[in-house]
Protein backbone atom coordinates (compact mmCIF):
# COMPACT_ATOMS: atom_id res chain seq x y z
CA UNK A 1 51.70 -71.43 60.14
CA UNK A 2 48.73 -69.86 59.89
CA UNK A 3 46.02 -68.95 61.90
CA UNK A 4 43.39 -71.64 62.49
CA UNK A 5 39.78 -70.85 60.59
CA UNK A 6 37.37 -69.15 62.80
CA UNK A 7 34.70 -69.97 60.76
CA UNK A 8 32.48 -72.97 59.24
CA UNK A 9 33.87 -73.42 55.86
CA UNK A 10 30.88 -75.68 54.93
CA UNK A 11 27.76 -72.73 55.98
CA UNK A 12 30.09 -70.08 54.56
CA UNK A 13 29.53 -71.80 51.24
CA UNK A 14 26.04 -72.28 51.87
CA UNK A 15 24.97 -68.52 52.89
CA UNK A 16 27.05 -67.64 49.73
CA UNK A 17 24.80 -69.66 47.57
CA UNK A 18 21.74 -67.98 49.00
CA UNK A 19 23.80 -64.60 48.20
CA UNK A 20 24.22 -65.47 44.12
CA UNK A 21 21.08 -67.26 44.44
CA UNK A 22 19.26 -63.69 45.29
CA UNK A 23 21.26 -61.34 43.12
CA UNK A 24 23.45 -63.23 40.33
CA UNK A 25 26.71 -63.54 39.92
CA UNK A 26 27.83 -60.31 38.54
CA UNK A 27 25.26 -58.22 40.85
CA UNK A 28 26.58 -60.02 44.65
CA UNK A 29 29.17 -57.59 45.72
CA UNK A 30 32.13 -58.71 47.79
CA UNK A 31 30.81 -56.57 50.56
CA UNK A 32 26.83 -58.55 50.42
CA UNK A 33 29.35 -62.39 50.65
CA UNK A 34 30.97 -60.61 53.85
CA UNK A 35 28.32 -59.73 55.60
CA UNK A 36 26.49 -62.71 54.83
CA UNK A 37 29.18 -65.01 55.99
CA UNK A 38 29.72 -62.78 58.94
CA UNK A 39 33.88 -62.70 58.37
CA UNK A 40 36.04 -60.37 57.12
CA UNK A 41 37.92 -60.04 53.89
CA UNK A 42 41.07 -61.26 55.32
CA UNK A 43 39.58 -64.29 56.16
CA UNK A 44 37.21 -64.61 53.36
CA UNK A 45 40.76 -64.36 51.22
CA UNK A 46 42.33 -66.57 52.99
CA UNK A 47 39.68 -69.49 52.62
CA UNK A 48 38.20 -68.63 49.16
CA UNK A 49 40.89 -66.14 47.36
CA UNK A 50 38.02 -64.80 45.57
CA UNK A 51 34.62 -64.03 44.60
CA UNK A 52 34.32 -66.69 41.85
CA UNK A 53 36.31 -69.61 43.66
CA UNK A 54 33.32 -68.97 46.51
CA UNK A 55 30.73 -68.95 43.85
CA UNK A 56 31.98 -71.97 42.09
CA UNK A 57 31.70 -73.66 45.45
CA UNK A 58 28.17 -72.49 45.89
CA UNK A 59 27.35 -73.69 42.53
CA UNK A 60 28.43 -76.93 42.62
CA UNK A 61 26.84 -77.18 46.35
CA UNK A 62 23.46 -76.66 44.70
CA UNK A 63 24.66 -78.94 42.25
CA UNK A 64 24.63 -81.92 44.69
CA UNK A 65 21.85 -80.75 46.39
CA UNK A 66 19.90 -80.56 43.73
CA UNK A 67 20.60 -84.31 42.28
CA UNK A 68 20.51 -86.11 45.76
CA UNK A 69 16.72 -84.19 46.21
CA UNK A 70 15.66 -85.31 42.79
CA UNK A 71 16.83 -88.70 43.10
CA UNK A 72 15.17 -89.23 46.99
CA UNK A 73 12.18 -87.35 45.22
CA UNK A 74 11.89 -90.14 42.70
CA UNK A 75 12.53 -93.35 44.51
CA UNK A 76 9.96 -94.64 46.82
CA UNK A 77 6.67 -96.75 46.37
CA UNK A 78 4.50 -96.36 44.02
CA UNK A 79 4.68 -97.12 40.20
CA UNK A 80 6.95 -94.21 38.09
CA UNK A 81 4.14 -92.87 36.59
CA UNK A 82 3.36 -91.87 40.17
CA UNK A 83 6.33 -91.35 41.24
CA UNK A 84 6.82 -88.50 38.00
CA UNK A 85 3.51 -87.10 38.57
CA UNK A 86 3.81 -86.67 42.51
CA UNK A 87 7.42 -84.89 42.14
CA UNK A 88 5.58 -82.32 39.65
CA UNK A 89 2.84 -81.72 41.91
CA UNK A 90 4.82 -81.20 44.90
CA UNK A 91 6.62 -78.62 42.70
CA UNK A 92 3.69 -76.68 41.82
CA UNK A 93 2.34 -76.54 45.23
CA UNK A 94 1.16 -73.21 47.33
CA UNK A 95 3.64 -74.11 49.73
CA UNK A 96 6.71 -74.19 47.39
CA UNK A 97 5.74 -70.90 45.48
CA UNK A 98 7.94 -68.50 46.73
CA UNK A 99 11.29 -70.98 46.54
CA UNK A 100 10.07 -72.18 42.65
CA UNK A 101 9.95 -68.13 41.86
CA UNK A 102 13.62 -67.58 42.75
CA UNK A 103 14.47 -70.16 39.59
CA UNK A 104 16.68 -73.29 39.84
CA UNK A 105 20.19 -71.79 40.54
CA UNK A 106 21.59 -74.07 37.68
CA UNK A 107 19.76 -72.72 34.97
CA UNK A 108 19.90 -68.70 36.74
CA UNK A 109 23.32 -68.90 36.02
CA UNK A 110 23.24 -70.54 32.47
CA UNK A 111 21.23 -67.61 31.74
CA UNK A 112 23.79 -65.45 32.95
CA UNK A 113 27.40 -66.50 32.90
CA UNK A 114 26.63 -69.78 30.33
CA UNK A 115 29.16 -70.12 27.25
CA UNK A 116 30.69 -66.66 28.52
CA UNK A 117 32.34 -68.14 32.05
CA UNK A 118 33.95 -71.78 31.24
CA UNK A 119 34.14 -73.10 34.69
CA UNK A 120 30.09 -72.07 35.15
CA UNK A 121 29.65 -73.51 32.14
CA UNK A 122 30.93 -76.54 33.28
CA UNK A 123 29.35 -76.79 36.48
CA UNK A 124 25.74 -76.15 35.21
CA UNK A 125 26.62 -78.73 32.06
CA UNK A 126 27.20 -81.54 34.82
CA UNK A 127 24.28 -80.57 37.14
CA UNK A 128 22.20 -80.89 34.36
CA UNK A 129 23.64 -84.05 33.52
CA UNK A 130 23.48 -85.79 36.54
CA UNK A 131 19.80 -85.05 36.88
CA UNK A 132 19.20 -86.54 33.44
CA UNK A 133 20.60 -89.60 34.28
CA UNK A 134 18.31 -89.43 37.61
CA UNK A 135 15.76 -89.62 35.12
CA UNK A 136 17.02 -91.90 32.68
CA UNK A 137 17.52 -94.43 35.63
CA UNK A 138 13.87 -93.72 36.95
CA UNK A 139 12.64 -94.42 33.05
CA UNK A 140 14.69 -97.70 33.09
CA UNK A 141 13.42 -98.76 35.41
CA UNK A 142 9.76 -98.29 34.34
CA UNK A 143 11.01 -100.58 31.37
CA UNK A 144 12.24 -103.32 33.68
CA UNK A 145 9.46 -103.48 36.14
CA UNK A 146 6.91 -103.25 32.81
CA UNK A 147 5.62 -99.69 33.01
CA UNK A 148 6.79 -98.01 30.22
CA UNK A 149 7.54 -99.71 26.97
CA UNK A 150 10.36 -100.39 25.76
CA UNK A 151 10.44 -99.22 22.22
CA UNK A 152 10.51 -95.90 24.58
CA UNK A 153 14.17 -94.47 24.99
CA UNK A 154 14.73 -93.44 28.42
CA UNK A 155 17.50 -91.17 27.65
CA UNK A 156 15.29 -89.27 25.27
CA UNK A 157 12.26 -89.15 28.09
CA UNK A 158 15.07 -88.08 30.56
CA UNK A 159 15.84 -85.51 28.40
CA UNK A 160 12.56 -84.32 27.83
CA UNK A 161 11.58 -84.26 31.28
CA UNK A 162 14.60 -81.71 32.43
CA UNK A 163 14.04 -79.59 29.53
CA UNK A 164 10.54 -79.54 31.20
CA UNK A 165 11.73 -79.58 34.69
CA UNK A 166 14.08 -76.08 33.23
CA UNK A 167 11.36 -74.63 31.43
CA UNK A 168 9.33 -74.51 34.77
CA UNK A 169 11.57 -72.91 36.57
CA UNK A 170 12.55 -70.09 34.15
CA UNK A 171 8.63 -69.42 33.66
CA UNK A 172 8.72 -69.36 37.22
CA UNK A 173 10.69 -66.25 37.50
CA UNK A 174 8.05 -64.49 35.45
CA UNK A 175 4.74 -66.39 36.17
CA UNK A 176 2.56 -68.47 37.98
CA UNK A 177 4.40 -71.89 37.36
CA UNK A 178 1.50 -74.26 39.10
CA UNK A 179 -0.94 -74.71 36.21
CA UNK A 180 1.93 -75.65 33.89
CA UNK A 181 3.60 -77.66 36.49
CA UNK A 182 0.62 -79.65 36.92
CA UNK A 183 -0.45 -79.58 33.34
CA UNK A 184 3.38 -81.38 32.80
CA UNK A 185 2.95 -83.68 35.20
CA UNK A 186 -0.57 -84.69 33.71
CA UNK A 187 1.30 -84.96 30.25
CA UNK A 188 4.00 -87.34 31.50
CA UNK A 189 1.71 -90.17 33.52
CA UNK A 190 -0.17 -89.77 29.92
CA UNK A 191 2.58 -90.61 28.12
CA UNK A 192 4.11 -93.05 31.04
């Protein structure tokens, strides 16, 4: 038997994701997951057996995250066309700067491990899935309480509004993201 696990499994994974959130996958060293997890390799071992099985646990951490935000950021009062245009204004505010510059994790590591690393792949893929259908059930619902009409597809506007959502935070990484985050969010209650 072994020994019992000196450590919390569940903010080992989240320190880690702040680790490949920082520096990538390929540029996090062993050594950087250590000491930010505060164990040692025998124990890191012993609980993740290596530096992707850790990383795919951070990844599909931010993967949740990341959908159960979205979703609480999108229900509430207010009509969707509201509702759209509030969640894209909260993005683009002073305030959330610094945290829209570092990228969404999701779509960091599509642009670094996608179609090359199968199980990344696979994690972003969903991610990005579940937060379309986020959408697509927010657009639906415009339909049934009369706000959007209904010749509209909601998949398609669901669609749309992550590749939007994406494209915001990969400027971000580069640019000032709040003009075209509000500029977005201006464009949607248009077309709402």
């Amino acid at each position: 038997m072994g020994r019992p696990r000196l450590f919390d499994l569940d903010a080992a994974v989240g320190s880690a994701l702040e680790v490949f959130w920082k520096h990538g996958y390929a540029a996090t060293t062993p050594a950087e997951l250590l000491a930010a997890i505060g164990v040692g390799k025998g124990s890191f071992y012993n609980a993740f057996e290596s530096k992707h099985a850790v990383f795919e646990r951070a990844l599909e951490r931010y993967g949740d995250d990341r959908v159960t935000g979205l979703a609480r950021a999108l229900s509430g009062t207010g009509s969707v066309r509201q509702r759209v245009k509030r969640y894209f204004e909260r993005l683009a505010a002073p305030e959330n700067a610094a945290l829209l510059r570092r990228g969404c994790f999701a779509a960091n590591t599509a642009g670094e491990l996608g179609g090359r690393d199968p199980v990344a792949t696979k994690l972003v893929r969903e991610t990005f899935g579940r937060m379309e259908r986020v959408f697509e059930a927010t657009f639906t619902e415009a339909q049934e309480r009369g706000e959007l009409a209904r010749s509209l597809d909601p998949k398609a506007f669901a669609t749309l509004l992550l590749a939007a959502l994406v494209g915001i935070t990969v400027i971000a990484r580069v640019d000032e993201p709040a003009t075209r985050a509000k500029r977005i969010a201006q464009a949607f209650a248009a077309l709402l």
